[in-house]
N, C-alpha and C. Protein backbone atom coordinates (compact mmCIF):
# COMPACT_ATOMS: atom_id res chain seq x y z
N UNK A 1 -8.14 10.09 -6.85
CA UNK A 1 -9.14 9.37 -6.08
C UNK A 1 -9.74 10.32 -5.05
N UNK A 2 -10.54 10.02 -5.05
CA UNK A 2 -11.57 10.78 -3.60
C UNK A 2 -12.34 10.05 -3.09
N UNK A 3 -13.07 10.52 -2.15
CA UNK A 3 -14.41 9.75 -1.01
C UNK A 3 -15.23 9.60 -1.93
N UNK A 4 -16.13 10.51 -2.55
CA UNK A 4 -17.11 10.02 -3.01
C UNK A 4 -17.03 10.13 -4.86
N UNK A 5 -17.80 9.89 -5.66
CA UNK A 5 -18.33 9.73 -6.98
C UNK A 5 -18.21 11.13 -7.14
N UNK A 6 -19.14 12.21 -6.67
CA UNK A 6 -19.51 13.50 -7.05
C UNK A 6 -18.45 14.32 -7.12
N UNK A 7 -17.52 13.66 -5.96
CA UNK A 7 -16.21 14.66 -5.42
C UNK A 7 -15.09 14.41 -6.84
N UNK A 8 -15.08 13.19 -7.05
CA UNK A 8 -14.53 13.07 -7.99
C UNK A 8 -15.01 13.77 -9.92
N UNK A 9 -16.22 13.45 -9.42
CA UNK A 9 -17.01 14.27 -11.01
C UNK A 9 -16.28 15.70 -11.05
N UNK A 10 -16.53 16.49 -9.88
CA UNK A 10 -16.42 17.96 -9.90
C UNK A 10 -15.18 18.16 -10.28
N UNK A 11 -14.09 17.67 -9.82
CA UNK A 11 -12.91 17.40 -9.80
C UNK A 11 -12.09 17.16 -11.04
N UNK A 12 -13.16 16.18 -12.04
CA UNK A 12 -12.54 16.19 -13.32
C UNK A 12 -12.98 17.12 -13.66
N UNK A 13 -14.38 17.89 -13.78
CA UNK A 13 -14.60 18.76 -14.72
C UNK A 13 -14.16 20.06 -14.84
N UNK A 14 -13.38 20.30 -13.13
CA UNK A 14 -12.66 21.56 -13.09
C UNK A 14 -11.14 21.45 -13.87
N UNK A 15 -10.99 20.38 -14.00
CA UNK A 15 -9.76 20.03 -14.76
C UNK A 15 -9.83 19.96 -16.18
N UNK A 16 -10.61 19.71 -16.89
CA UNK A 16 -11.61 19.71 -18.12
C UNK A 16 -11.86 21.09 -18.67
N UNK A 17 -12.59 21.78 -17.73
CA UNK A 17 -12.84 23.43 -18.12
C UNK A 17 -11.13 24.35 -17.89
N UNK A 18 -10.22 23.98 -17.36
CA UNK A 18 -9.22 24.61 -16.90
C UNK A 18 -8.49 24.32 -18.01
N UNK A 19 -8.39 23.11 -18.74
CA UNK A 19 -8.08 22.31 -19.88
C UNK A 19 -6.34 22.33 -18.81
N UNK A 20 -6.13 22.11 -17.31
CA UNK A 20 -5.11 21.67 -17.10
C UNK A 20 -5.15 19.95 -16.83
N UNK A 21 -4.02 19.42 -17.19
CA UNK A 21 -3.83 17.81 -16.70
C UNK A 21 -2.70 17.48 -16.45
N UNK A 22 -2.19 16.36 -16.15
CA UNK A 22 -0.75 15.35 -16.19
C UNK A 22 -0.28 16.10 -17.67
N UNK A 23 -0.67 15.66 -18.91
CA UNK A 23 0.12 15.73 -20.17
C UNK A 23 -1.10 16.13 -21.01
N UNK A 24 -0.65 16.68 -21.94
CA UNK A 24 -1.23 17.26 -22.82
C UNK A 24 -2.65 15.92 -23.34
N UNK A 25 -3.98 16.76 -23.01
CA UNK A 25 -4.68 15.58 -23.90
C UNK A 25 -5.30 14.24 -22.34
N UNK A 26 -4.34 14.62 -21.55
CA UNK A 26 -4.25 13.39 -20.35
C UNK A 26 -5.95 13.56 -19.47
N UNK A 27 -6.04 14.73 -19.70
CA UNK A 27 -7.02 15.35 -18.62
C UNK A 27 -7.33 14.62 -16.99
N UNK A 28 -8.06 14.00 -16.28
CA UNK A 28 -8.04 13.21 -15.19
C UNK A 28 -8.96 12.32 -15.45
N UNK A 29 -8.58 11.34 -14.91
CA UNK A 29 -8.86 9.71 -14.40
C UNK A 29 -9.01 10.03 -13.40
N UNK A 30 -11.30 9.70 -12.90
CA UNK A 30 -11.81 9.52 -11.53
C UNK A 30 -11.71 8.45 -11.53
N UNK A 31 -11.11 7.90 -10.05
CA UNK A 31 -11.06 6.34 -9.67
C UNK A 31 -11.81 6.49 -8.64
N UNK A 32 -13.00 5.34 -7.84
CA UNK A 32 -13.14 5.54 -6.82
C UNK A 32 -12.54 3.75 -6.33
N UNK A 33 -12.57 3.80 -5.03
CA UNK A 33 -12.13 2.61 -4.42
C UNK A 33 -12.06 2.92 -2.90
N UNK A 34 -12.46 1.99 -2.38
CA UNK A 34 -12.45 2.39 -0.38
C UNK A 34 -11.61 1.86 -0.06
N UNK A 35 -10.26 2.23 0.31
CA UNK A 35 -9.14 2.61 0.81
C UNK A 35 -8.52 1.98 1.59
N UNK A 36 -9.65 0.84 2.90
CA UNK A 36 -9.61 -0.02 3.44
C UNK A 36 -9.94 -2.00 3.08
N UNK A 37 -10.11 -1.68 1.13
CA UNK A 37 -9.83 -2.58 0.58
C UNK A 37 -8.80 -2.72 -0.36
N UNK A 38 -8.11 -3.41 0.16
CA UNK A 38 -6.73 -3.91 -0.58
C UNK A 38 -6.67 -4.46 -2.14
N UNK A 39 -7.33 -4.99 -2.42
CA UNK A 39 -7.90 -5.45 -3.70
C UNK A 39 -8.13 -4.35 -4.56
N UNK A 40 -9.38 -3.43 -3.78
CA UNK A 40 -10.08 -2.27 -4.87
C UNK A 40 -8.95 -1.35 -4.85
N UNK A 41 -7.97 -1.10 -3.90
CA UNK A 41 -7.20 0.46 -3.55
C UNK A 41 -6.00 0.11 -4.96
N UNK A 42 -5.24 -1.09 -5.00
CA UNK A 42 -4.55 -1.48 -5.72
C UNK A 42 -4.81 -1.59 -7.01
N UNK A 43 -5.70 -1.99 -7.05
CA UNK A 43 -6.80 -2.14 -8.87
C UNK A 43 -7.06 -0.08 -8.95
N UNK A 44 -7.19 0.33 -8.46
CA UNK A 44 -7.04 2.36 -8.28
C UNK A 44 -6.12 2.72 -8.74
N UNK A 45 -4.76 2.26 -8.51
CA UNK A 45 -3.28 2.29 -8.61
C UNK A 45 -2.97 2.03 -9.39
N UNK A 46 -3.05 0.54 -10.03
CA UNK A 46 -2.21 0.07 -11.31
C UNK A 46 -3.44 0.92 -12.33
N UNK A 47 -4.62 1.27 -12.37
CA UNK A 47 -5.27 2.19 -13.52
C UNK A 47 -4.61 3.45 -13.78
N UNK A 48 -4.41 4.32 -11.91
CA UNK A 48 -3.53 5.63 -12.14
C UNK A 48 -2.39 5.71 -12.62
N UNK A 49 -1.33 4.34 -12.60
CA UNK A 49 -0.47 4.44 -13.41
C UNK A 49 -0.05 4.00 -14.77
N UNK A 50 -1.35 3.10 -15.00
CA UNK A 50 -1.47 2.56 -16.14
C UNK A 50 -1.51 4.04 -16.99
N UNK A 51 -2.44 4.91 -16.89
CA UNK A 51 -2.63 5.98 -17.59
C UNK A 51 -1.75 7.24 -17.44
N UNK A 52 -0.86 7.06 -16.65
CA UNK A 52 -0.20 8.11 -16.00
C UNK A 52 1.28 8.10 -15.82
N UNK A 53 1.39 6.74 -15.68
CA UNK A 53 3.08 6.08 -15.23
C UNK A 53 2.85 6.35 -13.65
N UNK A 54 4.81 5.86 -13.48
CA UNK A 54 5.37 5.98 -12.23
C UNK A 54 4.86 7.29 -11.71
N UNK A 55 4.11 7.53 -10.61
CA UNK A 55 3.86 9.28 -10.12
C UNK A 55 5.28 9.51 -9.84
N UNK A 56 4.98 11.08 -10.00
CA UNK A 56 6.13 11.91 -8.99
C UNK A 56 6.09 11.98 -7.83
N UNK A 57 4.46 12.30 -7.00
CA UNK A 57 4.37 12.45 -5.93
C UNK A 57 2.89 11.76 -5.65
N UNK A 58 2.87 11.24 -4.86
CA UNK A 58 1.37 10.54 -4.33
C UNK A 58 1.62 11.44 -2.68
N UNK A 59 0.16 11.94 -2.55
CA UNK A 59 -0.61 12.34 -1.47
C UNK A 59 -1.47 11.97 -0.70
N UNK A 60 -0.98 10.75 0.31
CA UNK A 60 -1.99 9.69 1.19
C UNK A 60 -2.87 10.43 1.97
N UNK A 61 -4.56 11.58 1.81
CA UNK A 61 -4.94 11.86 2.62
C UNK A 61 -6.19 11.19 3.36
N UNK A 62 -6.35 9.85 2.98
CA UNK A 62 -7.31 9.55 3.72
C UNK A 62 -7.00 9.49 5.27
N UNK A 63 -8.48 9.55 6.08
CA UNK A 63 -8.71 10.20 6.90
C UNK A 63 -9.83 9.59 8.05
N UNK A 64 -9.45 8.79 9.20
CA UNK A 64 -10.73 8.78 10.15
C UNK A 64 -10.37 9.22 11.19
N UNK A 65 -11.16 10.28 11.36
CA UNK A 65 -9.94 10.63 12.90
C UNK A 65 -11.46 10.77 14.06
N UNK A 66 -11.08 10.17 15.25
CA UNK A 66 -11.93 9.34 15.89
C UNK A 66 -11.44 9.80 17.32
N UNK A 67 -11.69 10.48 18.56
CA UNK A 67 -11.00 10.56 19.71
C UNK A 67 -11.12 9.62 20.16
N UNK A 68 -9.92 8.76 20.58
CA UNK A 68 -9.21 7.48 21.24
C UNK A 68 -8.75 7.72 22.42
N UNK A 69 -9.49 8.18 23.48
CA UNK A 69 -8.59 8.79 24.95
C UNK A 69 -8.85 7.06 25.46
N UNK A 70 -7.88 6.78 26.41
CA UNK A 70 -7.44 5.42 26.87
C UNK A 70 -8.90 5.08 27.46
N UNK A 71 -9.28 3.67 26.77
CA UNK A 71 -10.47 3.30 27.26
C UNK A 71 -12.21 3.61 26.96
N UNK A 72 -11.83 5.01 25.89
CA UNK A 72 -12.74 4.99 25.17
C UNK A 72 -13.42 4.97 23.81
N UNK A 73 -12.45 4.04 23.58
CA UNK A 73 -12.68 3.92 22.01
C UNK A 73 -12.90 1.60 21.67
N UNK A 74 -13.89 1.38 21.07
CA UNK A 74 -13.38 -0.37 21.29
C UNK A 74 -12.42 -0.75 20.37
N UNK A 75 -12.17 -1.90 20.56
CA UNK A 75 -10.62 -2.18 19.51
C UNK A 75 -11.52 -2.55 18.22
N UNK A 76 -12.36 -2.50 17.87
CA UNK A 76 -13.11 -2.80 16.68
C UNK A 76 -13.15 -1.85 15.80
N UNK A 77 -13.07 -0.46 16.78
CA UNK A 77 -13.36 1.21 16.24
C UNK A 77 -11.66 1.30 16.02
N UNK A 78 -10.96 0.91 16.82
CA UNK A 78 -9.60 1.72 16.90
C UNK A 78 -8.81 0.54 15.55
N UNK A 79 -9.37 -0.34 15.51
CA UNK A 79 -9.11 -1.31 13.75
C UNK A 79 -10.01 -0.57 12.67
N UNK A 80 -10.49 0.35 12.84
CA UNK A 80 -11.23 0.24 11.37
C UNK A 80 -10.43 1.93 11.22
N UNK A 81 -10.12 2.45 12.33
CA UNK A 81 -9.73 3.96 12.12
C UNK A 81 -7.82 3.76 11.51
N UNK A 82 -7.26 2.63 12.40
CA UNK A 82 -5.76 2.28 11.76
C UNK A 82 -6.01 1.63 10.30
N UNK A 83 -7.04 1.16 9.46
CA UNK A 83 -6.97 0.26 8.71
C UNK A 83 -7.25 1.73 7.53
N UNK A 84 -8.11 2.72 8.02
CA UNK A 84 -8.29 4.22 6.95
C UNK A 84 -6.62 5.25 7.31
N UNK A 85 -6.09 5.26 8.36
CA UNK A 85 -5.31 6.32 8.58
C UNK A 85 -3.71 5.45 8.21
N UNK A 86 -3.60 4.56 8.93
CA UNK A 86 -2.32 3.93 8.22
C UNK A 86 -1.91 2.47 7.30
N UNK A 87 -3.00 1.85 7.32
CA UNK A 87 -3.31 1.09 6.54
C UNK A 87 -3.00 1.46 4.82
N UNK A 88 -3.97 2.07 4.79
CA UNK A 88 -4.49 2.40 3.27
C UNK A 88 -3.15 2.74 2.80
N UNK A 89 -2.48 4.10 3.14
CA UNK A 89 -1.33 4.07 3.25
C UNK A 89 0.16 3.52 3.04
N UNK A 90 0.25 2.17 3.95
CA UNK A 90 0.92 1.51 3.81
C UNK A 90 0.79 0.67 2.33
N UNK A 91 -0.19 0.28 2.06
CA UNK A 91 -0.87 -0.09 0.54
C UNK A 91 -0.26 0.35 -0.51
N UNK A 92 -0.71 1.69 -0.29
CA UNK A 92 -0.10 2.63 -1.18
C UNK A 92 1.21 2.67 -1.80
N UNK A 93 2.34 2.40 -0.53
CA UNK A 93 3.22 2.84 -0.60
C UNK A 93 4.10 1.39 -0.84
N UNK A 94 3.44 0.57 -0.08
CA UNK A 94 4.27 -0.92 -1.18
C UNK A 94 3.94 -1.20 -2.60
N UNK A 95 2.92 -0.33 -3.07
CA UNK A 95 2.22 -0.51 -4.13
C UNK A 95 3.41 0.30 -5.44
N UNK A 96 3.44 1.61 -4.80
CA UNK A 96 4.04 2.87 -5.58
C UNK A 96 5.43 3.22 -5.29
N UNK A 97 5.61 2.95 -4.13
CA UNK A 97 7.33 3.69 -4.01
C UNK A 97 8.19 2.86 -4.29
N UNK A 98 8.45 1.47 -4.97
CA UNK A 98 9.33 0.86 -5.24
C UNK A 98 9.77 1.06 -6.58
N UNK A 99 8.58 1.25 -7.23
CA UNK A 99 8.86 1.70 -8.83
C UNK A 99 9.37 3.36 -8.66
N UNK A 100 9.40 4.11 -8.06
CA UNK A 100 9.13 5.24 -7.95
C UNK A 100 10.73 5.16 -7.43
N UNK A 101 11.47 4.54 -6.51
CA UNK A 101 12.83 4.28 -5.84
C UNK A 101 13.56 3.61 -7.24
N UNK A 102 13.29 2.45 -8.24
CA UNK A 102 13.83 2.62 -9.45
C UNK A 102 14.31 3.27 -9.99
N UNK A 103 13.08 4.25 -10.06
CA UNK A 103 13.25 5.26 -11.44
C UNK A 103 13.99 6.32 -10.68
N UNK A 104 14.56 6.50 -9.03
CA UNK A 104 15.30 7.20 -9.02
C UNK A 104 14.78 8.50 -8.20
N UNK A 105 13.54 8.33 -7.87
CA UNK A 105 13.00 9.57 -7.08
C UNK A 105 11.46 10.09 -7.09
N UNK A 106 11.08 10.83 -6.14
CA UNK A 106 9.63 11.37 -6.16
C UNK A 106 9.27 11.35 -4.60
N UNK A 107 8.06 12.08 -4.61
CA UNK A 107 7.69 12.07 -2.95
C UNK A 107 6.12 11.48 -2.46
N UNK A 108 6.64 10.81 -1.79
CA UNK A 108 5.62 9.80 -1.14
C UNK A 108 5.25 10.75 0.06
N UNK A 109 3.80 11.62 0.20
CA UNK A 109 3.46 12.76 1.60
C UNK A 109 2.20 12.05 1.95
N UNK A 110 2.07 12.11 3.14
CA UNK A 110 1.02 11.98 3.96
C UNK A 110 0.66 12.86 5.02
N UNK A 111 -0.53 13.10 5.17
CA UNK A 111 -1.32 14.00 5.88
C UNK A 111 -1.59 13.49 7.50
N UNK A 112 -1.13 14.29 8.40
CA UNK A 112 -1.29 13.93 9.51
C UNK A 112 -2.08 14.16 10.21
N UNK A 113 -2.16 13.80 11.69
CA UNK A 113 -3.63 14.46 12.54
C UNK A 113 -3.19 15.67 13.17
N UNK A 114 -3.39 16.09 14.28
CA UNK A 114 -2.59 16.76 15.11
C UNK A 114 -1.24 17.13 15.83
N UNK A 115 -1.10 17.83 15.79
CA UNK A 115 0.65 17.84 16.10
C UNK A 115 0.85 17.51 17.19
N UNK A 116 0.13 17.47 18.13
CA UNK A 116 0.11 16.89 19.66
C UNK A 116 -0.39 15.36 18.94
N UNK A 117 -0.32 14.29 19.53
CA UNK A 117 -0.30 13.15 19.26
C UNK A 117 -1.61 12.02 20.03
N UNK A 118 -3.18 12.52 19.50
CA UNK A 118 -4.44 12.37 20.37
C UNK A 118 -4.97 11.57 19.51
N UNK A 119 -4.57 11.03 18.90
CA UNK A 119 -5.55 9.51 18.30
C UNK A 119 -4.45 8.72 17.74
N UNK A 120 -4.30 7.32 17.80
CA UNK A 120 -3.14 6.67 17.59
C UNK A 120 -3.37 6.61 16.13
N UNK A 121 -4.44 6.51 15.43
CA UNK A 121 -3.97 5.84 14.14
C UNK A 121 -3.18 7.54 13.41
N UNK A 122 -3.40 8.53 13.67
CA UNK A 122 -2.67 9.72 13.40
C UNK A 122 -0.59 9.73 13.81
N UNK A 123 -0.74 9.08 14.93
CA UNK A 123 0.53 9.20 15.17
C UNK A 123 1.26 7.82 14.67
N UNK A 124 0.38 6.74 14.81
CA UNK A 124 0.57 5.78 13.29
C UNK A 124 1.35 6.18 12.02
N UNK A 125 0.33 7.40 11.35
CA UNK A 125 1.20 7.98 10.30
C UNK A 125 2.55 8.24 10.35
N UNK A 126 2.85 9.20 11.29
CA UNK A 126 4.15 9.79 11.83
C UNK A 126 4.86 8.41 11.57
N UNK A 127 4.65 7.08 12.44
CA UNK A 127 5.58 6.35 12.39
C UNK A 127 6.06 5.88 10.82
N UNK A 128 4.81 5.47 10.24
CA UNK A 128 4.67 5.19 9.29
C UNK A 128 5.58 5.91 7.87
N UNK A 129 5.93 7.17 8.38
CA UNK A 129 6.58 8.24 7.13
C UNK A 129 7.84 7.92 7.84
N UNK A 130 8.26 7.63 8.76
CA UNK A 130 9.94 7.31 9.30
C UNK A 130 10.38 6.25 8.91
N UNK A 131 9.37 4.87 9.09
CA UNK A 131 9.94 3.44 8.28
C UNK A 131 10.00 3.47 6.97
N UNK A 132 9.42 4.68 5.70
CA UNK A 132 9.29 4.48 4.65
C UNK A 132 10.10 5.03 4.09
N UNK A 133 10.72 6.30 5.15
CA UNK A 133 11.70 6.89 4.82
C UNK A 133 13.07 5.94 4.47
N UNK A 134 13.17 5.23 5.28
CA UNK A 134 14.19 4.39 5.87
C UNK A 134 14.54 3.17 4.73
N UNK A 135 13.09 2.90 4.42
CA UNK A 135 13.20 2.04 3.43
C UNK A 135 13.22 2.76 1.89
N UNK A 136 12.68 3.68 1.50
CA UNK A 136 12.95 4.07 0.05
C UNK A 136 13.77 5.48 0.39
N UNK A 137 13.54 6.04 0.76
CA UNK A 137 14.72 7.22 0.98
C UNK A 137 16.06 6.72 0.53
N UNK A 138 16.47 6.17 0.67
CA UNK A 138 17.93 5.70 -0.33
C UNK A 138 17.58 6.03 -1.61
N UNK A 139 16.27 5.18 -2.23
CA UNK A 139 15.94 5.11 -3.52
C UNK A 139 16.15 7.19 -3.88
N UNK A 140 15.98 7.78 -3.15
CA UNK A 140 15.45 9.06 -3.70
C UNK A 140 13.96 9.28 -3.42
N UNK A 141 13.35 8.62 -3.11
CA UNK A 141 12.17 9.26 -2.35
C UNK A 141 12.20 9.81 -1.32
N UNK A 142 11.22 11.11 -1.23
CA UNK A 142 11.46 11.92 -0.20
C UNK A 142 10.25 11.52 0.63
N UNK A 143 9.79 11.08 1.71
CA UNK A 143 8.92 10.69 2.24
C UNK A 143 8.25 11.67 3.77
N UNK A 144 7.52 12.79 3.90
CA UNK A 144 7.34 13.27 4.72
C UNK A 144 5.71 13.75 5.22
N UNK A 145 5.11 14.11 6.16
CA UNK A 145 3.90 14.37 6.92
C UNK A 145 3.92 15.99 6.69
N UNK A 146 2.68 16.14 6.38
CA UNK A 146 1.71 17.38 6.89
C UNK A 146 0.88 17.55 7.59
N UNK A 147 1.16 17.79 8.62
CA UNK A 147 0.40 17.64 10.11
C UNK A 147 -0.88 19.47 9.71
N UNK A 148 -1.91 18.87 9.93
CA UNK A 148 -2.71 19.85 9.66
C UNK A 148 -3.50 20.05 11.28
N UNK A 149 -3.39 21.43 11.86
CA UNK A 149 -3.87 21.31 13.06
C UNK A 149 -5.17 22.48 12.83
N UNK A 150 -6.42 21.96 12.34
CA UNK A 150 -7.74 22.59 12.52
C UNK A 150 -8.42 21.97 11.17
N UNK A 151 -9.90 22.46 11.31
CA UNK A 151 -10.46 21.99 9.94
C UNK A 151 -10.62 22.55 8.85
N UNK A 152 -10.55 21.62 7.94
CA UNK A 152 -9.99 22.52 6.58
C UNK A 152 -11.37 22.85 5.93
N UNK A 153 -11.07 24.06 5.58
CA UNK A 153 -12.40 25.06 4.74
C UNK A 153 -11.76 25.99 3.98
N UNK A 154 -12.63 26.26 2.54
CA UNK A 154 -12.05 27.14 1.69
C UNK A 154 -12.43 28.62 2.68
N UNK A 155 -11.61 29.65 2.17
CA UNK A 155 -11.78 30.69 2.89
C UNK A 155 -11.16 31.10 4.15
N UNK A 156 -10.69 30.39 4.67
CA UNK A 156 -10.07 30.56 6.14
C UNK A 156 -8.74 30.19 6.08
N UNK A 157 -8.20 30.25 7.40
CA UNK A 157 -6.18 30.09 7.18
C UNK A 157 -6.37 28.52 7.29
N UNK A 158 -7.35 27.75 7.01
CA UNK A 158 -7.29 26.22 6.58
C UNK A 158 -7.55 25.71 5.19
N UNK A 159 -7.63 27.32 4.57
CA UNK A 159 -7.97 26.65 2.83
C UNK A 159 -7.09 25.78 2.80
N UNK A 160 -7.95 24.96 2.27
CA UNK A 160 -7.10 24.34 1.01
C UNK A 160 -6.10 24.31 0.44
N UNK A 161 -5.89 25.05 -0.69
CA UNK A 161 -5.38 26.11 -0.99
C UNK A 161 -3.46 26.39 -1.17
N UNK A 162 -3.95 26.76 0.52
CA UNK A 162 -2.81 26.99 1.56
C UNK A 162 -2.32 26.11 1.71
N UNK A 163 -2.95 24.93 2.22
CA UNK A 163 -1.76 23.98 2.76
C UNK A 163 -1.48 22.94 1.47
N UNK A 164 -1.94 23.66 0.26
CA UNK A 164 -1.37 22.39 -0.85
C UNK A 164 -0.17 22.81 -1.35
N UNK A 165 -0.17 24.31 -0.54
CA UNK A 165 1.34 24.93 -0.80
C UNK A 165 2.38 24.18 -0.57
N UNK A 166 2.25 23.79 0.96
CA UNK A 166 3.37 23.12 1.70
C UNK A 166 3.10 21.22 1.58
N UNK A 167 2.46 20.99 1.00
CA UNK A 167 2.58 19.71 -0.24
C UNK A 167 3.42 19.96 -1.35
N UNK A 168 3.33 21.22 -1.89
CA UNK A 168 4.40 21.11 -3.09
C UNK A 168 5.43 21.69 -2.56
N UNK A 169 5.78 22.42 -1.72
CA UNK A 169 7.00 22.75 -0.94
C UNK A 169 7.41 21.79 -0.78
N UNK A 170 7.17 20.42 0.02
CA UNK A 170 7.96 19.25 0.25
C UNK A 170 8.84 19.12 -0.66
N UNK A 171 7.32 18.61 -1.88
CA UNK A 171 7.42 17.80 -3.47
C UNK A 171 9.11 18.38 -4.04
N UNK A 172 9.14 19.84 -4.06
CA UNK A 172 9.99 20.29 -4.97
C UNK A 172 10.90 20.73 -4.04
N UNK A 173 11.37 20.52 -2.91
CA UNK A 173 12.47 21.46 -2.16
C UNK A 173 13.76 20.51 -2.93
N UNK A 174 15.19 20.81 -2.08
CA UNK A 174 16.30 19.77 -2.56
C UNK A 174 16.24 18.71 -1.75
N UNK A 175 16.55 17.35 -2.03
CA UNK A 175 16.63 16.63 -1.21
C UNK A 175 17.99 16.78 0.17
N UNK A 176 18.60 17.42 0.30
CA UNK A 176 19.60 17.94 1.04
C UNK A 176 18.82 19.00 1.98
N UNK A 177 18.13 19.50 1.90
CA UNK A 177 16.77 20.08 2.16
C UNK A 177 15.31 19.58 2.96
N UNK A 178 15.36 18.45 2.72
CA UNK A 178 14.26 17.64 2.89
C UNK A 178 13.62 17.36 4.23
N UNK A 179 12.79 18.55 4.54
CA UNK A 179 11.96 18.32 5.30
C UNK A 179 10.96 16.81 5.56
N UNK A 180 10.82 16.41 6.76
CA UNK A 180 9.54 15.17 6.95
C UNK A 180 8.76 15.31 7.86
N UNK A 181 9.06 16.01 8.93
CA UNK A 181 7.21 16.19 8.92
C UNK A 181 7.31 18.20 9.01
N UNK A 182 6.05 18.67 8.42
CA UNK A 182 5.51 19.56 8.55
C UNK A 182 4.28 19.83 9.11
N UNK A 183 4.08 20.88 10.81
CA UNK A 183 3.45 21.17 10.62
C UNK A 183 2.36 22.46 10.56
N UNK A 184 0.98 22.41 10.14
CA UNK A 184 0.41 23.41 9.51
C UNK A 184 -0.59 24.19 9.96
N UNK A 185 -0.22 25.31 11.00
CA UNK A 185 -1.08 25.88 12.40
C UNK A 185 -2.20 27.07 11.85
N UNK A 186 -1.76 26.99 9.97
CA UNK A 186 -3.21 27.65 10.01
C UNK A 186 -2.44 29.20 9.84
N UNK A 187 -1.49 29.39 10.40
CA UNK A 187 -1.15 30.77 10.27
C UNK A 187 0.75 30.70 9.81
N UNK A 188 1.55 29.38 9.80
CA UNK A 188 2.42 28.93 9.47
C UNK A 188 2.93 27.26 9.38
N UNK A 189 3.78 27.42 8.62
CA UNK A 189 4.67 26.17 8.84
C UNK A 189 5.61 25.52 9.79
N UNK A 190 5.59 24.55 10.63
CA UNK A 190 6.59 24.10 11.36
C UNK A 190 6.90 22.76 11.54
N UNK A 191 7.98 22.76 12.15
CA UNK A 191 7.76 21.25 12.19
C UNK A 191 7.45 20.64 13.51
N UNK A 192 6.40 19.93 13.99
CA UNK A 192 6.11 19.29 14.99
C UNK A 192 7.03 18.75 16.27
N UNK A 193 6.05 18.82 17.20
CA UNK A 193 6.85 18.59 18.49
C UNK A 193 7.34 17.30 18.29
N UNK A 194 8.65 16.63 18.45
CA UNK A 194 8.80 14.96 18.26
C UNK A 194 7.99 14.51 19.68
């Protein structure tokens, strides 16, 4: 899934010309759906796994990040930014990690705001990867944050790239191992101030 139609076009076709996919023949399924509807995000989900199965790993990066300093943001703005940053999210993850805690394992990651803690629906997340932990982490899901601190551009120590490294670093470390939040300064890995 992505933001827009196009993002998603490009997306299959680099997957298409690469002839990489899920499984042989699988190539990618563009879904679009806005993230802050429960209905469409879920109808996204049961298609991605209809065609795909149980994931291994789902990557929650949607994203409104909005400066919320006390008093200047209205609660109308600061509902529509929790309903994209931990909302959608939460969706997600009642949607996918129960089947996923079944079958015994996989990693549920989400993308964070800043490692300093300057817009609530960002530190939302944070909370959000500790209760999920709590709740499927038994199952074997590994549930943890990638706190990304700058903006991401190909070419710079914010490629891309780079930090999809430490997405699959999570994905594949041991669970004895198991980092939850990471974060990503652009020039290394750490883990965030609590």
């Amino acid at each position: 899934m992505a933001r827009s139609e196009r993002t998603l076009a490009r997306g299959a076709e680099a997957v298409a010309a690469t002839g990489t996919g899920v499984a042989p023949g699988s190539g990618a399924l563009p879904l679009v759906a806005d993230v802050t509807d429960e209905a469409a995000l879920r109808a996204a989900l049961d298609a991605a796994t209809g065609r795909f199965g149980v994931p291994d790993a789902v990557v929650c990066n949607a994203a409104l990040v909005r400066a919320d300093a006390i008093g200047e943001l209205a609660q109308s703005a600061l509902l529509d930014a929790w309903a994209v940053n931990v909302g959608s999210a939460l969706t997600a993850a009642a949607h996918l990690a129960p089947a996923m805690a079944r079958r015994g394992g996989g990693s549920f990651l989400l993308t964070g705001g800043m490692p300093e803690p300057k817009a609530l629906g960002k530190a939302g997340v944070r909370t959000l990867a500790r209760l999920l932990d709590l709740e499927y982490g038994p199952g074997g899901v590994h549930v943890a944050t990638v706190t990304v601190d700058g903006a991401v551009a190909p070419g710079t120590d914010f490629d891309p790239d780079l930090i999809a490294e430490h997405y699959w670093r999570l994905h594949t470390q041991p669970r004895s191992r198991g980092e939850h939040d990471v974060a990503y300064t652009g020039a290394e890995a750490t883990a965030p101030p609590a």
